[in-house]
Structures are given as structure tokens and as C-alpha cells.
N, C-alpha and C. Protein backbone atom coordinates (compact mmCIF):
# COMPACT_ATOMS: atom_id res chain seq x y z
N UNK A 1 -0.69 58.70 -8.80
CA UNK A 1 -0.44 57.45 -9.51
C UNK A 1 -0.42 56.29 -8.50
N UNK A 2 -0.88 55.28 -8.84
CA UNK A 2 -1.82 53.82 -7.90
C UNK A 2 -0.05 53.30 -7.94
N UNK A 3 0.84 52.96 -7.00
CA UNK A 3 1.66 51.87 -7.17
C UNK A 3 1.42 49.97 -7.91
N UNK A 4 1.90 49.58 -7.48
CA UNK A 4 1.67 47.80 -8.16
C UNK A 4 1.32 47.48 -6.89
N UNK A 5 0.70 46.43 -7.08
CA UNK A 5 -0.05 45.44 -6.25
C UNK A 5 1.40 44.18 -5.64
N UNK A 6 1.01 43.84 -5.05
CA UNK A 6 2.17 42.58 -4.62
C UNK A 6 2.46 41.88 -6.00
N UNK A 7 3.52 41.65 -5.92
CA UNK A 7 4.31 40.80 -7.36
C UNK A 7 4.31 39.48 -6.95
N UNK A 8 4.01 38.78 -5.73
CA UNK A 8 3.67 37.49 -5.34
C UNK A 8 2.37 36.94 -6.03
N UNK A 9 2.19 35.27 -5.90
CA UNK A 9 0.98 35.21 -6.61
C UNK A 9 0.40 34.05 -5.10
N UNK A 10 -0.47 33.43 -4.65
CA UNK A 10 -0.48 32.60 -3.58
C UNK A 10 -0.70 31.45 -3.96
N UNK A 11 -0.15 30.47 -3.61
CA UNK A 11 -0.30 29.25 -3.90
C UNK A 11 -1.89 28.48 -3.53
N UNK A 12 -2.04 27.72 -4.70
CA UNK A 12 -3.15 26.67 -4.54
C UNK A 12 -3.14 26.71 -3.16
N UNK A 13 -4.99 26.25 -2.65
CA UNK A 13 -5.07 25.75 -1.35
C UNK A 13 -4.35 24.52 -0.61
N UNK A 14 -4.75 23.75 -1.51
CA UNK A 14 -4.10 22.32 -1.56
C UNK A 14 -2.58 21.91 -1.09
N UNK A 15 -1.64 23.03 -1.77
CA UNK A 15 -0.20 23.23 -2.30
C UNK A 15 0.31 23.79 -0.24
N UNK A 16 -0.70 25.33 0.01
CA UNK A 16 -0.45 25.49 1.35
C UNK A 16 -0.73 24.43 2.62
N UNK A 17 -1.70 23.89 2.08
CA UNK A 17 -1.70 23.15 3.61
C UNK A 17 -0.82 21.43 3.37
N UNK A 18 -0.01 21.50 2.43
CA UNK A 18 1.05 20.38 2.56
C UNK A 18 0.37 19.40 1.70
N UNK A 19 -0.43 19.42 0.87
CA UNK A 19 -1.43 18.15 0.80
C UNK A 19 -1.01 17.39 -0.62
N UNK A 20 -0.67 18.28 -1.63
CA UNK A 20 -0.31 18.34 -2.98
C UNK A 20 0.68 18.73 -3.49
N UNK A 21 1.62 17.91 -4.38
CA UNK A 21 2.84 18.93 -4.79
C UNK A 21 2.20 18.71 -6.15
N UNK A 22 1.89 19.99 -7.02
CA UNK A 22 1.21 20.02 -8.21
C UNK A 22 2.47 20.01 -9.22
N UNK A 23 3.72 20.09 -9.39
CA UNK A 23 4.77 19.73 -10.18
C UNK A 23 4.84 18.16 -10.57
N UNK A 24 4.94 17.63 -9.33
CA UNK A 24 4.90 15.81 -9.32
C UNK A 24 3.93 15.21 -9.72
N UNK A 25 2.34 16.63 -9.77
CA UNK A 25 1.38 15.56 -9.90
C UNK A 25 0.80 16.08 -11.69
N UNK A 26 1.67 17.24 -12.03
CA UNK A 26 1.42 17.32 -13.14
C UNK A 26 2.57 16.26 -14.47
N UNK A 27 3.11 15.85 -13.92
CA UNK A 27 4.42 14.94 -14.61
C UNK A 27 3.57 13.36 -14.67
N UNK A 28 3.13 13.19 -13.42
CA UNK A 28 2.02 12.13 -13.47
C UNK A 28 0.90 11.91 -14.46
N UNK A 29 0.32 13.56 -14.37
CA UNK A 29 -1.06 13.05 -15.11
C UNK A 29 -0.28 13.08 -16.86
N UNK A 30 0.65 14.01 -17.46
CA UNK A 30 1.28 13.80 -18.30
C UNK A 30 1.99 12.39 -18.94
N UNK A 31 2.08 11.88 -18.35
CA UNK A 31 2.27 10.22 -18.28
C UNK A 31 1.27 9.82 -19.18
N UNK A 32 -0.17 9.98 -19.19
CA UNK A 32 -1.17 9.44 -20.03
C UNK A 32 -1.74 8.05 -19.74
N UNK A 33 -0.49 8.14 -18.41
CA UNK A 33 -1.07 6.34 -18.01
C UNK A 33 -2.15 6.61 -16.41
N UNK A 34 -2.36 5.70 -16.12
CA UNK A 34 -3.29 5.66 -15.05
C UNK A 34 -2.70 5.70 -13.40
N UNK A 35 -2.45 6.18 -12.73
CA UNK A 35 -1.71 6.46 -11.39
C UNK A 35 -2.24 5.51 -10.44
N UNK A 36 -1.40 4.81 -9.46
CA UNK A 36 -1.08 3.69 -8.87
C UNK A 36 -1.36 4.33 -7.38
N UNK A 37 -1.93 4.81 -6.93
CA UNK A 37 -1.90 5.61 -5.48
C UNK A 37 -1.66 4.77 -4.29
N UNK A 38 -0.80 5.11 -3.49
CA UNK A 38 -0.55 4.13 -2.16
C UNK A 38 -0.52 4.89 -1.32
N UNK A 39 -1.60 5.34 -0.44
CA UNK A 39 -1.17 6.24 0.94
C UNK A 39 -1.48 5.29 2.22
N UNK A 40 -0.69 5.42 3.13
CA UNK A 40 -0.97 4.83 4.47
C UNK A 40 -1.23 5.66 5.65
N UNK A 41 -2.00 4.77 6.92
CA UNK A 41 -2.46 5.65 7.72
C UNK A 41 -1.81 5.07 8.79
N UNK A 42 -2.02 5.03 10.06
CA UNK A 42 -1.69 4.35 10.99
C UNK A 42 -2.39 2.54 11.44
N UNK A 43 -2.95 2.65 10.50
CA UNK A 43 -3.69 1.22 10.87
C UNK A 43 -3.73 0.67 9.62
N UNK A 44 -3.77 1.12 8.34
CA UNK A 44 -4.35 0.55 7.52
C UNK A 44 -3.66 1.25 6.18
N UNK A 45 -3.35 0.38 5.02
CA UNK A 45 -2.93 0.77 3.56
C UNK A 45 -3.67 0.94 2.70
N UNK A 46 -4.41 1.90 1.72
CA UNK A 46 -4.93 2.26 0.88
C UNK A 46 -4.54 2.46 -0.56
N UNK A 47 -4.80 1.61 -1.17
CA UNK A 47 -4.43 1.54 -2.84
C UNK A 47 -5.36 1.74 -3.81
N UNK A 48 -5.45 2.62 -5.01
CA UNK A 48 -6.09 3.20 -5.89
C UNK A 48 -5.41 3.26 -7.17
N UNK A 49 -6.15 2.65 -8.23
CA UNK A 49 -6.41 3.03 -9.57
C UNK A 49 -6.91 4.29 -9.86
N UNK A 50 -6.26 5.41 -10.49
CA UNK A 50 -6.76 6.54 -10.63
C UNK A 50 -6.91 6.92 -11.95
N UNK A 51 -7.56 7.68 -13.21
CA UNK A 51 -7.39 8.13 -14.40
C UNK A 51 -7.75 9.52 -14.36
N UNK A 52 -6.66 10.52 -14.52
CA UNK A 52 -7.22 11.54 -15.16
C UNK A 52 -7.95 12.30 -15.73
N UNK A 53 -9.01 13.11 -15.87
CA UNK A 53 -10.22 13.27 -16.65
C UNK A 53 -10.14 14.43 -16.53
N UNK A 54 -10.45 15.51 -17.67
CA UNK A 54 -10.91 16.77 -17.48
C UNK A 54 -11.80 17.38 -16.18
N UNK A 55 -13.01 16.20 -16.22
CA UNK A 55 -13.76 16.51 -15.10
C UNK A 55 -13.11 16.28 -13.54
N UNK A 56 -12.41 15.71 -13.43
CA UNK A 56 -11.72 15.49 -12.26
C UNK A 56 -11.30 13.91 -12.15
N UNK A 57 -10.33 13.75 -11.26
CA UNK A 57 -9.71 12.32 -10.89
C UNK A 57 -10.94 11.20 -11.12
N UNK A 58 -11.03 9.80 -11.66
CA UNK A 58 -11.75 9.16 -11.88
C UNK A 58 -11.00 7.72 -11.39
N UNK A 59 -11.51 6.71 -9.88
CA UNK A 59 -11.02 5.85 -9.34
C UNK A 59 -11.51 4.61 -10.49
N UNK A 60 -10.40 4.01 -10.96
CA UNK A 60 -11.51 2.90 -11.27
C UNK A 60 -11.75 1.54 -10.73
N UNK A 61 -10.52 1.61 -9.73
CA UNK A 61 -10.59 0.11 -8.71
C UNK A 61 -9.60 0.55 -7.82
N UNK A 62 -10.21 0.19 -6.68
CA UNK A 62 -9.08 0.54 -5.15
C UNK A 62 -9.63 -0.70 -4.01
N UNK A 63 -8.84 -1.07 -3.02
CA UNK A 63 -8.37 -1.61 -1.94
C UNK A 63 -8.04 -1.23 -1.15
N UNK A 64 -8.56 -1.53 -0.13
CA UNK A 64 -8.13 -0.92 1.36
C UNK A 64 -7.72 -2.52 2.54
N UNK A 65 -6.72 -1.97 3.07
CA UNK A 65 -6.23 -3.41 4.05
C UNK A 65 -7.69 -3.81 4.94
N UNK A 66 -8.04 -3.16 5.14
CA UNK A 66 -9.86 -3.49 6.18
C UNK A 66 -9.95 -4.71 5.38
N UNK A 67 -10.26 -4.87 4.23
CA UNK A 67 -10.95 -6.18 3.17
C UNK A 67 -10.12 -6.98 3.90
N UNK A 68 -8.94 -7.29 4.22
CA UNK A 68 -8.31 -8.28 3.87
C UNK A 68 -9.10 -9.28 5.46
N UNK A 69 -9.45 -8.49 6.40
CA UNK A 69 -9.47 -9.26 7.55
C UNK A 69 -11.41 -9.48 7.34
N UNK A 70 -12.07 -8.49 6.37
CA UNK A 70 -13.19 -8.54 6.46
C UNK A 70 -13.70 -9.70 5.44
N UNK A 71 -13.17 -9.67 4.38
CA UNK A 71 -12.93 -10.45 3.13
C UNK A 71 -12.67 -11.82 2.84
N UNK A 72 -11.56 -12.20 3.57
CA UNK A 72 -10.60 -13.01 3.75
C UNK A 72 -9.87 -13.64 4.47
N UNK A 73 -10.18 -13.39 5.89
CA UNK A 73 -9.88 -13.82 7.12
C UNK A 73 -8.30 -13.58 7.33
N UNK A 74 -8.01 -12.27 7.29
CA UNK A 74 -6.73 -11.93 7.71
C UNK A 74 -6.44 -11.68 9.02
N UNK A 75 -5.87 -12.51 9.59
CA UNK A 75 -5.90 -12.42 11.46
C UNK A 75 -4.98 -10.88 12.22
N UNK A 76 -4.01 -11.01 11.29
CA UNK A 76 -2.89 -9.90 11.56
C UNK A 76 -3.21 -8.22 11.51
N UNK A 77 -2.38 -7.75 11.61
CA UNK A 77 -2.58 -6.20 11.55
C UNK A 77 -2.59 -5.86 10.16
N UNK A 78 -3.48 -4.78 10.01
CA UNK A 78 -4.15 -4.15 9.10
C UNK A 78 -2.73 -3.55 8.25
N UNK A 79 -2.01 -2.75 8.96
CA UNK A 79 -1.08 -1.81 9.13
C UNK A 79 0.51 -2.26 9.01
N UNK A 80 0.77 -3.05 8.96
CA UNK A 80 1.99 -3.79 8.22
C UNK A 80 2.31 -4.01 7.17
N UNK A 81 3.89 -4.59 7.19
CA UNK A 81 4.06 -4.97 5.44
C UNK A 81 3.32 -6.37 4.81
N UNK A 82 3.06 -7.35 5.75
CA UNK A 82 2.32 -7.82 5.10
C UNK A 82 1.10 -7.69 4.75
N UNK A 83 0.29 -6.88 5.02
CA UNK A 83 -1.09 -6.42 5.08
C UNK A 83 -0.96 -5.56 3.43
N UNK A 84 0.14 -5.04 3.81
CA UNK A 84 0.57 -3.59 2.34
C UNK A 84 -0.07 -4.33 1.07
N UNK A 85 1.58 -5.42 1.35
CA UNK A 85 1.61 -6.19 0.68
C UNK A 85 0.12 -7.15 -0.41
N UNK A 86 -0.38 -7.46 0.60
CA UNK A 86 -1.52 -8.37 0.19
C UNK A 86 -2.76 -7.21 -0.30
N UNK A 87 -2.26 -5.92 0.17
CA UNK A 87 -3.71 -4.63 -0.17
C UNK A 87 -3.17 -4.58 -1.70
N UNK A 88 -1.89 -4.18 -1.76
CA UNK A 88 -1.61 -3.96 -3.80
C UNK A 88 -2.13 -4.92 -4.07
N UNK A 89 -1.57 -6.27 -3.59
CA UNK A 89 -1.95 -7.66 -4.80
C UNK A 89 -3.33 -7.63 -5.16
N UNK A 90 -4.40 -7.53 -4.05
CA UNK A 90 -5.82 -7.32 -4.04
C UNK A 90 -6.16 -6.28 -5.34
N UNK A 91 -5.60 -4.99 -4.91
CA UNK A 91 -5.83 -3.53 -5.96
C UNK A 91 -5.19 -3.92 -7.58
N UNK A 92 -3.80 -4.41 -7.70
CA UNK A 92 -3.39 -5.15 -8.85
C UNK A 92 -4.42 -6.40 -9.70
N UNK A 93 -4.96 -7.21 -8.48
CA UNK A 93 -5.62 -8.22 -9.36
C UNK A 93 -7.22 -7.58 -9.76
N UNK A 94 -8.00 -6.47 -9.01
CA UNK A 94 -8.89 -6.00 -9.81
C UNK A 94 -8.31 -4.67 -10.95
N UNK A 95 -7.19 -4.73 -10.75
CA UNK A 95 -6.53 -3.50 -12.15
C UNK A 95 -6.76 -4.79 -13.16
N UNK A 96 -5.83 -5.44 -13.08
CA UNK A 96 -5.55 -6.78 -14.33
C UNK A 96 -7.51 -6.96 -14.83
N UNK A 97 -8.17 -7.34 -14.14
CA UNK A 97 -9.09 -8.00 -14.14
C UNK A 97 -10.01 -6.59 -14.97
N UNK A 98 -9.78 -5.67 -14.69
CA UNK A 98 -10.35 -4.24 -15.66
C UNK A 98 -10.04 -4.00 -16.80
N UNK A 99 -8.89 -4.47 -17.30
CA UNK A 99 -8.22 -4.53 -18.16
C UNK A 99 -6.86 -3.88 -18.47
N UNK A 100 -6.26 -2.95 -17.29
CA UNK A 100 -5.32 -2.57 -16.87
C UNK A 100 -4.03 -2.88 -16.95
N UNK A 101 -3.11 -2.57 -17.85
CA UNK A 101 -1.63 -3.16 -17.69
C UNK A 101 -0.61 -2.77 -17.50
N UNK A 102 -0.94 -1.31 -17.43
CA UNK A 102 0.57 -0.37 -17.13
C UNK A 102 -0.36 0.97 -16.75
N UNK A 103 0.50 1.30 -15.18
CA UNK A 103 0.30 2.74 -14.94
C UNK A 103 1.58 3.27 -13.95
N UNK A 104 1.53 4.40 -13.59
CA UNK A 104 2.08 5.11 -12.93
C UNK A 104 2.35 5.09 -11.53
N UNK A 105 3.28 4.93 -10.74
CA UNK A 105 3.14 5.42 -8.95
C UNK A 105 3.61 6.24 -8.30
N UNK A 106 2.65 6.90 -7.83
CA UNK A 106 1.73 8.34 -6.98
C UNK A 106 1.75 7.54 -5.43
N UNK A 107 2.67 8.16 -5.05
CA UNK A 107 3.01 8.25 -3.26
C UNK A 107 2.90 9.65 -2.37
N UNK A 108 2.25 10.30 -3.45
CA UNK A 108 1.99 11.39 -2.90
C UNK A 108 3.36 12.48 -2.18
N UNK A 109 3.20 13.29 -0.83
CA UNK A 109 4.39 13.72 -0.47
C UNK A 109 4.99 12.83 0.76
N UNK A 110 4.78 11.28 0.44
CA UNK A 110 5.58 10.13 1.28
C UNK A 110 6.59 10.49 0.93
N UNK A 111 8.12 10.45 2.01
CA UNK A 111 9.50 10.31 1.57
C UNK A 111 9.33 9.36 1.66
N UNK A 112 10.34 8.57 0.36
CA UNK A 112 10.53 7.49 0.04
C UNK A 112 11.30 6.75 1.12
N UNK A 113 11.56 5.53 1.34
CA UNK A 113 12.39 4.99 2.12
C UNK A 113 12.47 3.41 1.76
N UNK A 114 13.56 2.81 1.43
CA UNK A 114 13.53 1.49 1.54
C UNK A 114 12.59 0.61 2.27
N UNK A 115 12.14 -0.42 1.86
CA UNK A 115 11.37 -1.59 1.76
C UNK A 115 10.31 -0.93 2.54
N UNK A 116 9.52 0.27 2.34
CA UNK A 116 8.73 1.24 3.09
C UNK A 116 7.29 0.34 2.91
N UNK A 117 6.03 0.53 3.32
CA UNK A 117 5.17 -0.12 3.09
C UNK A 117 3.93 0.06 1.89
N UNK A 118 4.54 1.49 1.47
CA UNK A 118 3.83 1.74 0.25
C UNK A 118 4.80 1.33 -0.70
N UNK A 119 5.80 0.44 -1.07
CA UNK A 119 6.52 -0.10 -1.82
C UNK A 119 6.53 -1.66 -1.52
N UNK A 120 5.72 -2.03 0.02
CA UNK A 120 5.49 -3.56 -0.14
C UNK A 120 4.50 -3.65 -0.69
N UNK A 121 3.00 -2.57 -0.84
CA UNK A 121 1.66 -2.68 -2.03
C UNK A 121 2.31 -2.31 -3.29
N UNK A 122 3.29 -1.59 -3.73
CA UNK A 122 3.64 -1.49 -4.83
C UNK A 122 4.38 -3.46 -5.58
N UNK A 123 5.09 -3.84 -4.59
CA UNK A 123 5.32 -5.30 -5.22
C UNK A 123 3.99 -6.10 -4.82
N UNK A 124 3.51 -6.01 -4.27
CA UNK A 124 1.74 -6.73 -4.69
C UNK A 124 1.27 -6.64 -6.05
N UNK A 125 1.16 -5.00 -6.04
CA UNK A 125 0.80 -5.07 -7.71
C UNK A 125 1.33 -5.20 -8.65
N UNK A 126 2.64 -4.84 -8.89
CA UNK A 126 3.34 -5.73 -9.75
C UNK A 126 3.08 -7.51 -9.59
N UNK A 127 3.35 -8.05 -8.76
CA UNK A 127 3.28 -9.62 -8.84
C UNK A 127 2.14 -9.92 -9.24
N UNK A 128 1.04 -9.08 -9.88
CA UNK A 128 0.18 -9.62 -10.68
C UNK A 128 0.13 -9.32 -12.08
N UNK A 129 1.54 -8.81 -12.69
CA UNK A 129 2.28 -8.99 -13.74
C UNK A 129 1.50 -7.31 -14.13
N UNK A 130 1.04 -6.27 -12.96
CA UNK A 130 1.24 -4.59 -13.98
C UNK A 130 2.25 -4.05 -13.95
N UNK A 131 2.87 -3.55 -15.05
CA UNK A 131 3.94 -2.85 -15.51
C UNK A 131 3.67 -1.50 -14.67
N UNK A 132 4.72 -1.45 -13.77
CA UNK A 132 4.74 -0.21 -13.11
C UNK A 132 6.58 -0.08 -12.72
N UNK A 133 6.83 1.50 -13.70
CA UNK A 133 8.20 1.74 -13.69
C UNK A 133 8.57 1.76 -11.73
N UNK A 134 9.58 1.34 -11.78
CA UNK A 134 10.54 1.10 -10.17
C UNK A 134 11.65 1.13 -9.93
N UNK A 135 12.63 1.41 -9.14
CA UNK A 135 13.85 0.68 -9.03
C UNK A 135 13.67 -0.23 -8.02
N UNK A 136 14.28 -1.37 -8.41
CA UNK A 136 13.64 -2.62 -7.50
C UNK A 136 14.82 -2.41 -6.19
N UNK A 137 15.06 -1.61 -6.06
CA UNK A 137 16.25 -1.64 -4.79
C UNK A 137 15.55 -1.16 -3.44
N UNK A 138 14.28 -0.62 -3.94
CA UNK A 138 13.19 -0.06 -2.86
C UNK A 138 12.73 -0.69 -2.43
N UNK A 139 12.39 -2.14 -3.11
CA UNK A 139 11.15 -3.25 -2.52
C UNK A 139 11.60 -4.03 -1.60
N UNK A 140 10.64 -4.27 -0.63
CA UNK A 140 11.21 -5.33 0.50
C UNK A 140 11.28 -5.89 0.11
N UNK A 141 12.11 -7.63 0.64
CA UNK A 141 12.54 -8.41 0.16
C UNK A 141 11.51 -9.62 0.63
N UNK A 142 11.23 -11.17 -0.15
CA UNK A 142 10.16 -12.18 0.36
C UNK A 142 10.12 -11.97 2.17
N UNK A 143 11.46 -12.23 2.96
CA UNK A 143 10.86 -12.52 4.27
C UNK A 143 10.86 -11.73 4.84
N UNK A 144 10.98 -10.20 4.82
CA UNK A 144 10.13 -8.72 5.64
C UNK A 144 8.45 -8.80 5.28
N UNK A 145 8.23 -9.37 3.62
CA UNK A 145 6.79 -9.45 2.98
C UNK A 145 6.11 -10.47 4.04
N UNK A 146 6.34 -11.40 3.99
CA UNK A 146 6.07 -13.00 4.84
C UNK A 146 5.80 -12.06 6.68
N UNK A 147 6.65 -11.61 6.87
CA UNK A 147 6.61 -11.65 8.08
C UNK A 147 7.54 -12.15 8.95
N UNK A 148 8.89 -12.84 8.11
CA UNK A 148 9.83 -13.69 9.25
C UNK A 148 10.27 -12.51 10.13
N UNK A 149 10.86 -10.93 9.70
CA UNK A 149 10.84 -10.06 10.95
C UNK A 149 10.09 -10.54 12.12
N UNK A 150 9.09 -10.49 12.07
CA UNK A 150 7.65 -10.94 13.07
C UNK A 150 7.84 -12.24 14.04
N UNK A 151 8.32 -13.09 13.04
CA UNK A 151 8.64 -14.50 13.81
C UNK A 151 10.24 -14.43 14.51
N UNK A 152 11.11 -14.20 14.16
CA UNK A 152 12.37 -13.64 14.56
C UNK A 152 12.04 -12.83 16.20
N UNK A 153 11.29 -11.85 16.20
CA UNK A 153 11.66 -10.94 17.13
C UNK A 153 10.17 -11.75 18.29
N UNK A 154 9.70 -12.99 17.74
CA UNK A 154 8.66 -13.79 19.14
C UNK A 154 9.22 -14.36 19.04
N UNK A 155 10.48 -14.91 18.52
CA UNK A 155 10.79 -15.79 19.08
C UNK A 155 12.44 -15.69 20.41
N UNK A 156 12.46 -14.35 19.81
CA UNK A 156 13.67 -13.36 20.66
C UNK A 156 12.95 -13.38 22.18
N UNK A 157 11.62 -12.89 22.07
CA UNK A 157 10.71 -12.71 23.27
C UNK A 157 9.97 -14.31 23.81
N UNK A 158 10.42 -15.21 23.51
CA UNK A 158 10.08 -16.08 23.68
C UNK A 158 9.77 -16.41 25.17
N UNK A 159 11.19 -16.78 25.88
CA UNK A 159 11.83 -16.45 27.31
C UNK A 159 11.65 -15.84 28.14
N UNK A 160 10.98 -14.91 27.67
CA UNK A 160 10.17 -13.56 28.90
C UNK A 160 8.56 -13.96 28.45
N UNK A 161 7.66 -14.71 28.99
CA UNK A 161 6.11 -15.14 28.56
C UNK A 161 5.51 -13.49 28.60
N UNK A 162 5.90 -12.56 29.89
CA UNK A 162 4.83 -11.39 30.15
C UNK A 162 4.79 -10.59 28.95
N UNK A 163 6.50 -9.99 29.03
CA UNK A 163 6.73 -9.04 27.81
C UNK A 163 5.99 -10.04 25.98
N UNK A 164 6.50 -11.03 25.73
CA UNK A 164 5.56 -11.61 24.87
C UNK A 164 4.17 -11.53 24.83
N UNK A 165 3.57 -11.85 25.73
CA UNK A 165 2.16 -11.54 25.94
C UNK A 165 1.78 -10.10 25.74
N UNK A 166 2.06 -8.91 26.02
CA UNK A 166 2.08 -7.55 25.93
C UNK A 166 2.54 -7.30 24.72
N UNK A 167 3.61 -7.83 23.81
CA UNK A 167 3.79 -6.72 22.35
C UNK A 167 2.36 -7.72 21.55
N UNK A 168 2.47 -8.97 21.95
CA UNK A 168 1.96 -9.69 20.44
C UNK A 168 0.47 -10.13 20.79
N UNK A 169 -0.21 -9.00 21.92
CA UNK A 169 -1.52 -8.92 22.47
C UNK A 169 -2.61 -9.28 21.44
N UNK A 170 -2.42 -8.21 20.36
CA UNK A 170 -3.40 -8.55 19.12
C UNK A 170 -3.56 -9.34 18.62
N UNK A 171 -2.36 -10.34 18.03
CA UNK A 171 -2.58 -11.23 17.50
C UNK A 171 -2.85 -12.20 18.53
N UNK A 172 -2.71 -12.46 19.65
CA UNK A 172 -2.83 -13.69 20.18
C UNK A 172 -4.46 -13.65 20.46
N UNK A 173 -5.19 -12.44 20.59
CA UNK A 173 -6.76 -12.04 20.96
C UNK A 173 -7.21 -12.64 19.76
N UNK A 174 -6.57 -12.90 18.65
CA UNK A 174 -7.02 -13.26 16.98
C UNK A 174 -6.85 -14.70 17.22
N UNK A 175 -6.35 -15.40 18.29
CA UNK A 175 -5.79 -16.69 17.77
C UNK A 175 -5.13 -17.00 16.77
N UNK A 176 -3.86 -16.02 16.65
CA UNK A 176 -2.81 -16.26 15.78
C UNK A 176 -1.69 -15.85 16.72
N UNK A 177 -0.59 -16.72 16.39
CA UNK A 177 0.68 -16.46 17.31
C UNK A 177 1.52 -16.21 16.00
N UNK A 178 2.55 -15.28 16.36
CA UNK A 178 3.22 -14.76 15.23
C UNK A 178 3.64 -15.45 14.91
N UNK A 179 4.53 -16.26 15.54
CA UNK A 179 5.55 -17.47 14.50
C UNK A 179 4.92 -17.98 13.61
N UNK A 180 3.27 -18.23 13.32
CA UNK A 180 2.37 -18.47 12.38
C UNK A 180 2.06 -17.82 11.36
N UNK A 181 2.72 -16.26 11.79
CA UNK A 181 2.30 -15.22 10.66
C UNK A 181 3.10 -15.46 8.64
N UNK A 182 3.98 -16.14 8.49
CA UNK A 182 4.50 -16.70 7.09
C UNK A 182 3.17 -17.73 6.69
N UNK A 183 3.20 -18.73 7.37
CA UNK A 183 2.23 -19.39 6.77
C UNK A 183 0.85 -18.76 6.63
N UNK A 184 -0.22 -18.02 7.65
CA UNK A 184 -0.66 -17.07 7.39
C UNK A 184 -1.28 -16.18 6.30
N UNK A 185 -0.18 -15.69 6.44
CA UNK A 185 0.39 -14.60 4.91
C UNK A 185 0.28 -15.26 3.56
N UNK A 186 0.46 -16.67 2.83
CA UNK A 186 0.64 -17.34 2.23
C UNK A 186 -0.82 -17.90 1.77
N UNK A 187 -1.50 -18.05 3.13
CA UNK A 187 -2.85 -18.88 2.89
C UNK A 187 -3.83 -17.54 2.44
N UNK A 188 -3.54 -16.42 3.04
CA UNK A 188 -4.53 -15.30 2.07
C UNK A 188 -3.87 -14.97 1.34
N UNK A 189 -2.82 -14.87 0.82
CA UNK A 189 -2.09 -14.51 -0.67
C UNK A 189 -2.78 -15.03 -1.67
N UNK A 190 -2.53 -16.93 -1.29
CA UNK A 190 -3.07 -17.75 -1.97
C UNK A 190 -4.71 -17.53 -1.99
N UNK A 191 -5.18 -17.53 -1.27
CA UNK A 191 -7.02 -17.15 -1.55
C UNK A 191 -7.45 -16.04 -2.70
N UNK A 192 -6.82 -15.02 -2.18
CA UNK A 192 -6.90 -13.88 -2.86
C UNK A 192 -6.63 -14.25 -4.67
N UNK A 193 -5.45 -14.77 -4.77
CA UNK A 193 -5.29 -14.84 -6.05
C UNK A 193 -6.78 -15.92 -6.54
N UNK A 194 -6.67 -16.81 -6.12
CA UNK A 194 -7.50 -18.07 -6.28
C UNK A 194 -8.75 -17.34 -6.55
N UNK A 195 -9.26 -16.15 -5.85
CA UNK A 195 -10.59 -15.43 -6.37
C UNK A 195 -10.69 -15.07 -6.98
N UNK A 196 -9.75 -14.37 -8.11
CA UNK A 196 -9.53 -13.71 -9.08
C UNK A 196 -9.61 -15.17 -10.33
N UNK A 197 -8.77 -15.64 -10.28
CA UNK A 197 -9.04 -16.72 -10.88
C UNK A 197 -10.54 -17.92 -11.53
N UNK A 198 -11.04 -17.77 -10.34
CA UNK A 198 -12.48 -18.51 -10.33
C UNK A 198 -13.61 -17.70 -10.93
N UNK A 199 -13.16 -16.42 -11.05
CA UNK A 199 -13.95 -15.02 -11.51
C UNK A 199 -13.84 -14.92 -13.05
């Protein structure tokens, strides 16, 4: 007589190599609404409109922080909260503009963390009025969005020219000095919307 086979079953590929938690992402697609995706990399924020489909995931408008400097003349880093920031508003104003008014947000297996930067693209897209459930206790607040962090800590380094010159290398190669970065931030906010508008 043959014994039983292992009583284990193996998990999805996906599930083993860390990539997917299929519980979170089945509660999502159950939703019926459209998923809000925010993953970040080391340089750059990525935001996606996603819909469900039998046939597989279907994008129907996404943003990536690259646009903003390619697009729009964003001097600053790709990879910040204000960059996040201005990648949702971008991904929000072509949701709105699709006809889009309420979906879901899919952070994938990000731990969450206060005023994190996939929650400064999450208030981007909201501020273009999509209904996306939150607790607003997560979202950074206007001057982490702006950048006054940024201006605060050049102007801490003010007094030492070398060490200044060495953290805020990038931007100054851009011809932007941080203490500039609020206003900045404001003038492609403002563009960005303004394109949507004229459209």
C-alpha cells in the first residue's frame, strides 16, 4: 500500500520570492474599483491606474517621476517627496481626465510608514479631487510636500560652503539651490495642473 504524498501544497511563484501577497491583493481586486499602485525605487516614484480583467491586470494611465524633469522642467530629484508628490498629481489628473473617480490603494508589500513617499503620490492624487479611502494621519503635511525640510537643513549647512557644496551637488549642477526648492515645487505643480486644464 502507496503511503500519502506530502500534505503541504507550495506556494505561488510570485508569493515565494516576496513579490505578492495574494490575500491583500485578492481584497483589492474584490473592491470592484480600480487600484491606485505606488511603488518606489531608489531614484524615482511610479504610479498606476490598474483594472482588473479576467485576462490579466489592465493599466489604464500611469506616471513615472522621469516626466516630471523630462516633461516639465523639474530641476530636483526624481526620488523625493516632492517629486512623489507631483508623480500622483500627474497620474490623478490623467485618472480624472479618463473618467476615473474612485479607486483603491495598492502599495504592494511597502510597510507603511508616516508621511512615507508613496503616501506623498497618494495626496497628489487625491488633490485632484479622486476618492481614494485613507487615514489622513499618514499624509505628509504642505511643508515636507514643498520641500521646506530641504530649505531648513541648506540653510543649517549654510556656514560650512564645502559640506553644502557636497550634499546639495545635484541640485546646484541643475542650477537650482535648495532654498528655491518651495517655489520650484509650486511652479510645476502649477504647470502640471494648467495642462490638464487647457486639454
Amino acid at each position: 500500500m502507496m503511503g500519502k504524498g506530502p500534505s503541504y501544497s507550495v506556494p505561488f511563484r510570485r508569493r515565494r520570492e516576496g513579490k505578492t501577497d495574494y490575500r491583500s491583493r485578492r481584497a483589492l481586486v474584490l473592491s470592484g474599483l480600480p487600484r491606485l499602485v505606488i511603488r518606489g525605487t531608489s531614484k524615482h516614484t511610479i504610479t498606476q491606474v490598474i483594472e482588473a480583467k479576467a485576462t490579466g491586470d489592465r493599466v489604464v494611465v500611469s506616471a513615472n517621476s522621469r516626466e516630471l524633469s523630462e516633461k516639465y522642467g523639474w530641476q530636483g530629484s526624481c526620488g523625493n517627496l516632492s517629486a512623489a508628490y507631483l508623480t500622483g498629481l500627474l497620474c490623478g489628473c490623467r485618472a480624472v481626465a479618463s473618467g476615473i473617480k474612485e479607486m483603491v490603494l495598492d502599495i504592494g508589500l511597502h510597510t507603511p510608514s508616516r508621511a512615507a513617499r508613496v503616501f506623498a503620490a497618494l495626496r497628489g492624487a487625491i488633490d485632484t479631487g479622486l476618492v481614494v479611502p485613507h487615514d489622513k494621519g499618514v499624509l505628509p503635511d504642505d511643508s515636507r510636500i514643498s520641500g521646506q525640510h530641504i530649505v531648513d537643513y541648506a540653510n543649517q549647512l549654510s556656514s560650512s560652503p564645502e559640506v553644502y557644496q557636497k550634499i546639495f551637488s545635484k541640485y546646484l549642477s541643475k542650477k537650482l539651490r535648495p532654498e528655491q526648492l518651495p517655489e520650484h515645487f509650486s511652479s510645476i505643480k502649477e504647470k502640471i495642473v494648467s495642462s490638464f486644464k487647457e486639454g
